[in-house]
Protein backbone atom coordinates (compact mmCIF):
# COMPACT_ATOMS: atom_id res chain seq x y z
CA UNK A 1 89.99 89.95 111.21
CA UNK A 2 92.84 88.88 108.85
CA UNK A 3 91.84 88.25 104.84
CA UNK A 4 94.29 86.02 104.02
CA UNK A 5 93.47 84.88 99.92
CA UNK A 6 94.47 88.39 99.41
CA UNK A 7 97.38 90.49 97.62
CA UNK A 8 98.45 92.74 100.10
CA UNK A 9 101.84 95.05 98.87
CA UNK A 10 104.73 93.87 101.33
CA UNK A 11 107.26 96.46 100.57
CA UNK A 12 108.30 98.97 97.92
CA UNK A 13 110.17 96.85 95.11
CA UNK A 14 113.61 99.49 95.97
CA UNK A 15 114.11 98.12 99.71
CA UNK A 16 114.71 94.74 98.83
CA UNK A 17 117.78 94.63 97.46
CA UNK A 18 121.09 93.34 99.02
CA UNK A 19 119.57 93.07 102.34
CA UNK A 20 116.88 90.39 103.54
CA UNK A 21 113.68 92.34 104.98
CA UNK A 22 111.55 91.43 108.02
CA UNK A 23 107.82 91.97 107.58
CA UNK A 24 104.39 90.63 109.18
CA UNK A 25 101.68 90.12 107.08
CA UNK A 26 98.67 88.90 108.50
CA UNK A 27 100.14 87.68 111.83
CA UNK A 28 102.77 85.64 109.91
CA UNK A 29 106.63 86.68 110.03
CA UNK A 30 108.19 86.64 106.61
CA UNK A 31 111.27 87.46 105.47
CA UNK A 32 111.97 89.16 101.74
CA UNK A 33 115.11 88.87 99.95
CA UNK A 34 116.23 88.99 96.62
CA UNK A 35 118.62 86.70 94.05
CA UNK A 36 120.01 87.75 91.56
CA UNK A 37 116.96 89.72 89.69
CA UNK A 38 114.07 87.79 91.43
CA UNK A 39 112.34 88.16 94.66
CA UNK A 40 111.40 85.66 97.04
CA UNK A 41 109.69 85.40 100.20
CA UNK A 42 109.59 82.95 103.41
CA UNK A 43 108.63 82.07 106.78
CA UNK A 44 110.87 84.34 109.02
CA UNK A 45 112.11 80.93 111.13
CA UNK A 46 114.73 78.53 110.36
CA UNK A 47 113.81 75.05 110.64
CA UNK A 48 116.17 73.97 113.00
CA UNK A 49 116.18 76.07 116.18
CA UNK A 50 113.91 79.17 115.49
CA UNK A 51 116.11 81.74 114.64
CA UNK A 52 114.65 84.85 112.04
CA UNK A 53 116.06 84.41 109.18
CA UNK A 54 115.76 88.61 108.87
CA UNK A 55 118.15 89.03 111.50
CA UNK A 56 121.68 88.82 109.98
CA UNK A 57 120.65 86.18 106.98
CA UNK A 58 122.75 86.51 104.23
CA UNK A 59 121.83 86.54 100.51
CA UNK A 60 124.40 84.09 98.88
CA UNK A 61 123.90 83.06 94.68
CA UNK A 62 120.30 81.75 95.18
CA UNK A 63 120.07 80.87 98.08
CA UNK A 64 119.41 82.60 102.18
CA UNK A 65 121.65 81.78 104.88
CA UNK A 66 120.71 81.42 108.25
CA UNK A 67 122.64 83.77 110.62
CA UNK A 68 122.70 81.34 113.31
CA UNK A 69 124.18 77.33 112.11
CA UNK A 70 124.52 78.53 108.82
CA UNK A 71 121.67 76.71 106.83
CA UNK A 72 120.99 77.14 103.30
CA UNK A 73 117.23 77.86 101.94
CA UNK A 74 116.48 78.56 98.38
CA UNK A 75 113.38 80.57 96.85
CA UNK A 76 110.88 77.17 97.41
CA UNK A 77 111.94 77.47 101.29
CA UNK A 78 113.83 74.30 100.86
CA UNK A 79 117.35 73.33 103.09
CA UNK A 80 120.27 73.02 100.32
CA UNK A 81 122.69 72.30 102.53
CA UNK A 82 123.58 72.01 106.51
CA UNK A 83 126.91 72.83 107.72
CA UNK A 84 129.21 69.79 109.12
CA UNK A 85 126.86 66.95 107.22
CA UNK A 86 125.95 65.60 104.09
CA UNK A 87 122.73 64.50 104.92
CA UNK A 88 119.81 67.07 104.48
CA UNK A 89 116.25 65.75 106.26
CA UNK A 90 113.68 65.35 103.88
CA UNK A 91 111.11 67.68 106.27
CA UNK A 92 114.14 70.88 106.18
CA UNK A 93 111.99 73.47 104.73
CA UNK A 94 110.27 76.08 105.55
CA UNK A 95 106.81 77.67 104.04
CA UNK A 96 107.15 80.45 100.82
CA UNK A 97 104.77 82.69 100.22
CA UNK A 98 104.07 83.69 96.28
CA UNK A 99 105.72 86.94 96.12
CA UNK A 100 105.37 89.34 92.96
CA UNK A 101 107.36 92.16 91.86
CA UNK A 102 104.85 94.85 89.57
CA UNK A 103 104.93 99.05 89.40
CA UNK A 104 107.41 99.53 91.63
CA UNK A 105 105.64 97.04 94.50
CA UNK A 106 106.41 93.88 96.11
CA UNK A 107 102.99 92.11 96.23
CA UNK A 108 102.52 89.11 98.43
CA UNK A 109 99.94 86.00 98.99
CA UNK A 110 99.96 84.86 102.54
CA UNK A 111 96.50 82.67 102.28
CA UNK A 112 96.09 78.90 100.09
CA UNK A 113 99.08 79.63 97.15
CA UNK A 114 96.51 77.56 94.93
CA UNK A 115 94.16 80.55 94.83
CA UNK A 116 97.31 82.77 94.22
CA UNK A 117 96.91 84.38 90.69
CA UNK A 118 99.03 87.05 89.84
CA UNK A 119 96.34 88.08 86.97
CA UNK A 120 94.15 89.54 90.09
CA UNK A 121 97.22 92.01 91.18
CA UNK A 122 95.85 95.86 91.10
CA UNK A 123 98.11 97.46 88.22
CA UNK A 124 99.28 100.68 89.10
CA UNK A 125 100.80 102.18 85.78
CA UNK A 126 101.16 105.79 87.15
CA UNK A 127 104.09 104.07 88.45
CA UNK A 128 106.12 103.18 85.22
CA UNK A 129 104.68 106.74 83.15
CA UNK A 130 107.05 108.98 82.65
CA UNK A 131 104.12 111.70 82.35
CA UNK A 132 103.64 111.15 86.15
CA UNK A 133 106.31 111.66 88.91
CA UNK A 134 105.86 110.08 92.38
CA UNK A 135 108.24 109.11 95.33
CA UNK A 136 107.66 106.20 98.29
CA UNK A 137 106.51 106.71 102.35
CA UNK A 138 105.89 103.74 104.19
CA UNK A 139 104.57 103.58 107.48
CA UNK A 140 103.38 101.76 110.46
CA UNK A 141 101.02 102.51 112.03
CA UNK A 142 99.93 100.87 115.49
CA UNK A 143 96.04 100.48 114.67
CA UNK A 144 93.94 97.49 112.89
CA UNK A 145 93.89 97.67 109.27
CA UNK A 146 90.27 98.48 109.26
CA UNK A 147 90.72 102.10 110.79
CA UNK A 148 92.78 102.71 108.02
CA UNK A 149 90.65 101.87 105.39
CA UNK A 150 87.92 104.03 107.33
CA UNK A 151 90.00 106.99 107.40
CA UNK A 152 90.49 106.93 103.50
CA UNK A 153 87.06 105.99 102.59
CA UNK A 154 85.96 108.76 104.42
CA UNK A 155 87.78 112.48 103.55
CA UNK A 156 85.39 114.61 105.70
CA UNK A 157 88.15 114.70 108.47
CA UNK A 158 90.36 116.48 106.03
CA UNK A 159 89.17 120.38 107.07
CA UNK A 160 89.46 118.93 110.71
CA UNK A 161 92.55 117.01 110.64
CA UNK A 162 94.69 118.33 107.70
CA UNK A 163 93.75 122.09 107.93
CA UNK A 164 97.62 123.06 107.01
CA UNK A 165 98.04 120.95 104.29
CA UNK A 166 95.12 118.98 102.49
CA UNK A 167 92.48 120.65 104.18
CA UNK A 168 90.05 123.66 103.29
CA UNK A 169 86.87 124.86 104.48
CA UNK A 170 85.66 121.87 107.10
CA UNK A 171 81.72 122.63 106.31
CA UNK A 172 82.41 122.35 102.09
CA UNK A 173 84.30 118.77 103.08
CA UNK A 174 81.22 118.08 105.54
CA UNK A 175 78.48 119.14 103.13
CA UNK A 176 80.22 117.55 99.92
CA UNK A 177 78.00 116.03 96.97
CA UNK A 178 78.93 112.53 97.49
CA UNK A 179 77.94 109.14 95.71
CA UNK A 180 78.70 105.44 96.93
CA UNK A 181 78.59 102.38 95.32
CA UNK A 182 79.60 98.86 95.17
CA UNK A 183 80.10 97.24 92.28
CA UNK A 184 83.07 94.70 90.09
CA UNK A 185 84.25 93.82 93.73
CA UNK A 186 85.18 96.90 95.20
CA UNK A 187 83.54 99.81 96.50
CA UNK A 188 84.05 103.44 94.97
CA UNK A 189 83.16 107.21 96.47
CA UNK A 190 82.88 110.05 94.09
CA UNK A 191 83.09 113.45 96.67
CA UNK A 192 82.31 116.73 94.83
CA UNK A 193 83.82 120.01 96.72
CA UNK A 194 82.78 122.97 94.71
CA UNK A 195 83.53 126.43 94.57
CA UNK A 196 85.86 126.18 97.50
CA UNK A 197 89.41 127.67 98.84
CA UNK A 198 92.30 125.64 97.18
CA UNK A 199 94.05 124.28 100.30
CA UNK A 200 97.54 125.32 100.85
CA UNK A 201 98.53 121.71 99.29
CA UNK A 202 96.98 122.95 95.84
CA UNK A 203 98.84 126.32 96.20
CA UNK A 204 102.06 124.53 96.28
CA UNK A 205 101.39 123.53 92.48
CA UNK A 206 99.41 125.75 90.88
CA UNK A 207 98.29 129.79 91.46
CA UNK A 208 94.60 129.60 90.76
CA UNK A 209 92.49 132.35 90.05
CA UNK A 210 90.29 132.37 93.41
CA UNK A 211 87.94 129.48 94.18
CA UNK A 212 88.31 125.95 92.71
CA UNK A 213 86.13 122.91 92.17
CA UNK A 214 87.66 119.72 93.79
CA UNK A 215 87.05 115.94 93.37
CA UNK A 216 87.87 113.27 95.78
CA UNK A 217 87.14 109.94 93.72
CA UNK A 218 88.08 106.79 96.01
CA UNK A 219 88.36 103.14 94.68
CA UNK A 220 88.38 101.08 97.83
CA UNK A 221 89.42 96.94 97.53
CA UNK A 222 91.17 95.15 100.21
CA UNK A 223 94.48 95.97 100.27
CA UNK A 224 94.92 98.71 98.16
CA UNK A 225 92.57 101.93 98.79
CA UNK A 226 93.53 104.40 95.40
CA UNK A 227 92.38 108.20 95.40
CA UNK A 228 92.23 110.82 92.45
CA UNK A 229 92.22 113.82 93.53
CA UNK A 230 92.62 117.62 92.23
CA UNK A 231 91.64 120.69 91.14
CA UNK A 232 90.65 123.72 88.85
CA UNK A 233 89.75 127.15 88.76
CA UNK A 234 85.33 127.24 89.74
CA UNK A 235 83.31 127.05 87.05
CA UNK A 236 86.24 125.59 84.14
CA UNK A 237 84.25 122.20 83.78
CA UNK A 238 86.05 119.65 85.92
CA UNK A 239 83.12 118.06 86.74
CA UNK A 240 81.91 117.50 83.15
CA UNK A 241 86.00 115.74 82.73
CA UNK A 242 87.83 119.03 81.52
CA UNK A 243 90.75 118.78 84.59
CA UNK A 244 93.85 120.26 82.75
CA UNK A 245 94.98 123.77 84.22
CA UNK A 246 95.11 123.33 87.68
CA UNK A 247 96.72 119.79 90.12
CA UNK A 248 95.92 116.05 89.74
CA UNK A 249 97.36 113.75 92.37
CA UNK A 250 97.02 110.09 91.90
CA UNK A 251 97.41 108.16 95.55
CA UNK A 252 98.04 104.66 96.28
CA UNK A 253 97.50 103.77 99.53
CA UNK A 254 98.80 99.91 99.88
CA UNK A 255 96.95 98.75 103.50
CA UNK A 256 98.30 95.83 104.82
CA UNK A 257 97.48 93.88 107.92
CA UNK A 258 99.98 93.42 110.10
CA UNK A 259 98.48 92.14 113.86
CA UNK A 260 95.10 92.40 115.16
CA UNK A 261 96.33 95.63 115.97
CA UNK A 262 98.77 97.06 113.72
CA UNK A 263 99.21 97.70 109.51
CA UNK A 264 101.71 98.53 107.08
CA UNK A 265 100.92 101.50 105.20
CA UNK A 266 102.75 102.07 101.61
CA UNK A 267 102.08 105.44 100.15
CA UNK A 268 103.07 107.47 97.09
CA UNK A 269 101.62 110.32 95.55
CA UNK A 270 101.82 110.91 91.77
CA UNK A 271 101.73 113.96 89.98
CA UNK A 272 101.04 114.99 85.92
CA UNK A 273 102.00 118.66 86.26
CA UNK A 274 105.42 120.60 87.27
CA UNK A 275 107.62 117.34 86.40
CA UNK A 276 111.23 117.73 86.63
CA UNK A 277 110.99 120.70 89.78
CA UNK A 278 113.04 119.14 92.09
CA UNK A 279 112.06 121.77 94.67
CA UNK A 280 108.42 121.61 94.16
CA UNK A 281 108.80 117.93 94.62
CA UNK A 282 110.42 117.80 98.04
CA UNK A 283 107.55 120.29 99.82
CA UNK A 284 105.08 118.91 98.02
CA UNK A 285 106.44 115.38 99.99
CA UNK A 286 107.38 116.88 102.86
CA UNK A 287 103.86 118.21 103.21
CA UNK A 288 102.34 114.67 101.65
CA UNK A 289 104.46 113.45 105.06
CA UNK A 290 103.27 115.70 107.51
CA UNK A 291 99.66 114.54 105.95
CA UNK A 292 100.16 110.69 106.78
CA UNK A 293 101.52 111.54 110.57
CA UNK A 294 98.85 113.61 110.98
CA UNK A 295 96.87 110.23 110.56
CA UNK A 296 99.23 108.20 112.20
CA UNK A 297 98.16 109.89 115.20
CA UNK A 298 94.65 110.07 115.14
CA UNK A 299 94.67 106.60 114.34
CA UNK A 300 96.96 105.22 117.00
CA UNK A 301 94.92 107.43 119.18
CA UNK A 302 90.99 105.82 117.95
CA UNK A 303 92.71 102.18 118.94
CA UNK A 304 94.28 103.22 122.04
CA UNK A 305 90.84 103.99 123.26
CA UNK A 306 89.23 100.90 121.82
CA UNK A 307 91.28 98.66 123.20
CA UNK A 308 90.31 100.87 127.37
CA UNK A 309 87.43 99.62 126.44
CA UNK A 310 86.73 96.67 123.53
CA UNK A 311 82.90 96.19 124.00
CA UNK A 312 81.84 100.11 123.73
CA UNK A 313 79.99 100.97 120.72
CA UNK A 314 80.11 103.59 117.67
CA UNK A 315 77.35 105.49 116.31
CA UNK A 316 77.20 106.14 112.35
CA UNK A 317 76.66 108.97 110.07
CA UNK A 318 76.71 110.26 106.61
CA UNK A 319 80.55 110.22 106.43
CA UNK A 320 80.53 106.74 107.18
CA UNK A 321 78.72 105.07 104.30
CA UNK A 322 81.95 104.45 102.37
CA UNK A 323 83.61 103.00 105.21
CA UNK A 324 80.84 101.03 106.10
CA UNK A 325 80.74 99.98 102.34
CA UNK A 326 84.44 98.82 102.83
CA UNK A 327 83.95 96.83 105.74
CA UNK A 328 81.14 94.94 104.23
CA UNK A 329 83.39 94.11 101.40
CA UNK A 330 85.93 92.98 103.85
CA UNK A 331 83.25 90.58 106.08
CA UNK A 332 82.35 89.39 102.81
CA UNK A 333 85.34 87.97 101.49
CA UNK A 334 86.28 86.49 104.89
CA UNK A 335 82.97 84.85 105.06
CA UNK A 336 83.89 83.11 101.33
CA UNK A 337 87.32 82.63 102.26
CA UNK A 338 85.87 80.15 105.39
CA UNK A 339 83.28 78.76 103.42
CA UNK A 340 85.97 77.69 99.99
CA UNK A 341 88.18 76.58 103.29
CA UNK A 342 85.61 74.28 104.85
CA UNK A 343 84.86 73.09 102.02
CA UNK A 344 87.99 72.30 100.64
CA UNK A 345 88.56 70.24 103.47
C-alpha cells in the first residue's frame, strides 16, 4: 500500500554528489543527481530506448547525460539536445519529481507535485546543532514499509531482540508504563522503563550509579518515525524533565517505501553528551549498526513467512497499540489521497 502525496527522505544529502544515484520510491525508479549546488531528481528511463539513466549517466554543467545515445536532460526532465540532430521532439522528456535538500536529507515527492509543499517537510535540527553529534546508516531492508514502522512503534522487542546492545531486562520493556495517542497528524508513544539495568548501550556513555529510569518517547508520521530516548540515575527526576547527567539519543528513522515488499531505511543517531570522543563515537555506531541488522533480520524473516502464506492472520496485544495507531494513520491518508484523486478528476 504505497502513500504517494508524501515526503519520504530519498538519500542522505552527502551521497549525491558527483555521481547520479539510483533509488525506488514507491515502485517508481528515479534517479538523483546534482548540478552545480542543487539537487534534482527524475524518472530513471531515457525517453528514447529505456535505458537507466543511473547506470553510467553523467553529470555535465546542468544537465544528465544518458549513458547510452548520449541525450541531454536538465533538472525539469526536459531533452536539451540529441546527438547527430538539431531537431529535439517536443514530447523528449521525462517526469521530475520535487526533490528537497534540508538537515542533512534529500527529501522527495513522488505523488501529484501540485500538493508538493516543502513547508510540510519534518525539520530535523539535531542535524545542523553543533551541541549534538550524529553520523548516517542506510539500509535496505527486504520487507514492506509497514513492518518497519511496527517494529519502531513498538520497543517491547528490545530485551528480546537487542539484549547486547539496546536491550535490558525483557519483563521492565514488557511491563513498561506506556501512553498512546493520536493527535496534529501523527501518532506519539511515551514508554516509561523505571528503575531498571542501564543496557550495555547506556554504559558505553555514561557510568551510572546502579539502576536508571529510561524513556522511550516515539513520534510516528509516515515517512519519518523519530525516537528520544535516554537515561539517568533512578530516582534523579527524569520523568518530571530533569534528564542532564546521564545519555540522550535523538533517532531519526527516515522509512521509505520501496516495493510492495521492500523499504529504504535512513538512520542516524544523535548525541548531546561526550562530543568530540572520536572513540566513543565509533562503538557507540558500531553497536547503533549491529542494532539495525539485528532488525534487518527479524524483519526480512516476518515477510518471508507472510509471503508462504499471504491470507494467514495475526493476533494483537498490548505492544501493538502504537503500531496499530500507525497503520491507521497510514489507511487514512491513502483513503484521502483516492478520494482528492477521484475527485480531481
Amino acid at each position: 500500500m504505497f502513500l504517494r502525496n508524501c515526503w519520504y527522505v530519498a538519500a542522505f544529502a552527502a551521497e549525491v554528489a558527483a555521481q547520479p544515484v539510483a533509488r525506488t520510491v514507491c515502485g517508481k525508479a528515479v534517479v538523483l543527481f546534482r548540478t552545480g549546488g542543487t539537487v534534482a531528481a527524475l524518472e530513471d528511463r531515457c525517453i528514447h530506448r529505456g535505458m537507466p539513466l543511473s547506470q553510467g549517466g553523467e553529470v555535465d554543467g546542468d544537465i544528465l547525460r544518458c549513458p547510452y545515445h548520449g541525450l541531454e536532460f536538465d533538472r525539469a526532465g526536459m531533452c536539451r539536445k540529441i546527438p547527430g540532430q538539431d531537431y529535439v521532439p517536443s514530447g523528449a522528456r521525462i517526469a521530475a519529481f520535487p526533490l528537497v535538500e534540508r538537515n542533512g536529507l534529500l527529501w522527495i515527492w513522488t505523488g501529484d507535485p501540485a500538493r508538493a509543499d516543502p513547508a510540510t517537510i519534518p525539520e530535523h535540527h539535531y542535524h545542523n546543532d553543533p551541541r549534538w553529534e550524529w553520523r548516517p546508516v542506510f539500509l535496505e531492508i527486504e520487507c514492506d514499509w509497514s513492518l518497519l514502522n511496527d517494529n519502531l512503534l513498538d520497543l517491547t522487542h528490545l530485551g528480546f531482540v537487542h539484549k547486547k546492545t539496546i536491550g535490558g531486562d525483557p519483563a521492565a520493556h514488557a511491563g513498561a508504563e506506556m501512553k498512546v495517542e493520536h493527535r496534529d497528524g501523527r501518532v506519539h508513544v511515551t514508554r516509561w522503563l523505571a528503575n531498571t539495568e542501564p543496557p550495555p548501550f547506556y554504559r558505553l556513555g555514561h557510568a551510572f550509579k546502579g539502576k536508571i529510569d529510561r524513556w522511550q518517547e516515539i513520534e510516528f508520521r509516515p515517512g519519518l518515525v523519530r525516537i528520544w530516548t535516554g537515561g539517568t540515575d533512578a530516582g534523579t527526576g527524569a520523568y518530571e524533565g530533569k534528564r542532564e547527567g546521564g545519555v540522550q539519543f535523538m533517532g531519526f528513522h527516515g522509512v521509505t517505501p520501496r516495493t510492495a515488499h521492500s523499504c529504504y531505511y535512513h538512520f542516524t543517531q544523535a548525541r548531546n553528551f561526550r562530543l568530540g570522543e572520536t572513540e566513543l563515537d565509533e562503538r557507540i555506531h558500531q553497536a547503533a549498526f549491529a542494532t539495525l541488522l539485528e532488525d534487518k533480520a527479524v524483519l526480512e524473516g516476518q515477510q518471508a513467512r507472510m509471503l508462504e502464506n499471504p491470507g494467514r492472520g495475526f493476533i494483537d496485544i498490548r505492544a501493538d497499540a502504537g503500531g496499530l495507531q500507525g497503520r491507521r494513520l497510514v489507511e487514512q491518508c491513502v483513503a484521502d489521497e483516492a478520494r482528492t484523486g477521484a475527485a480531481a478528476a
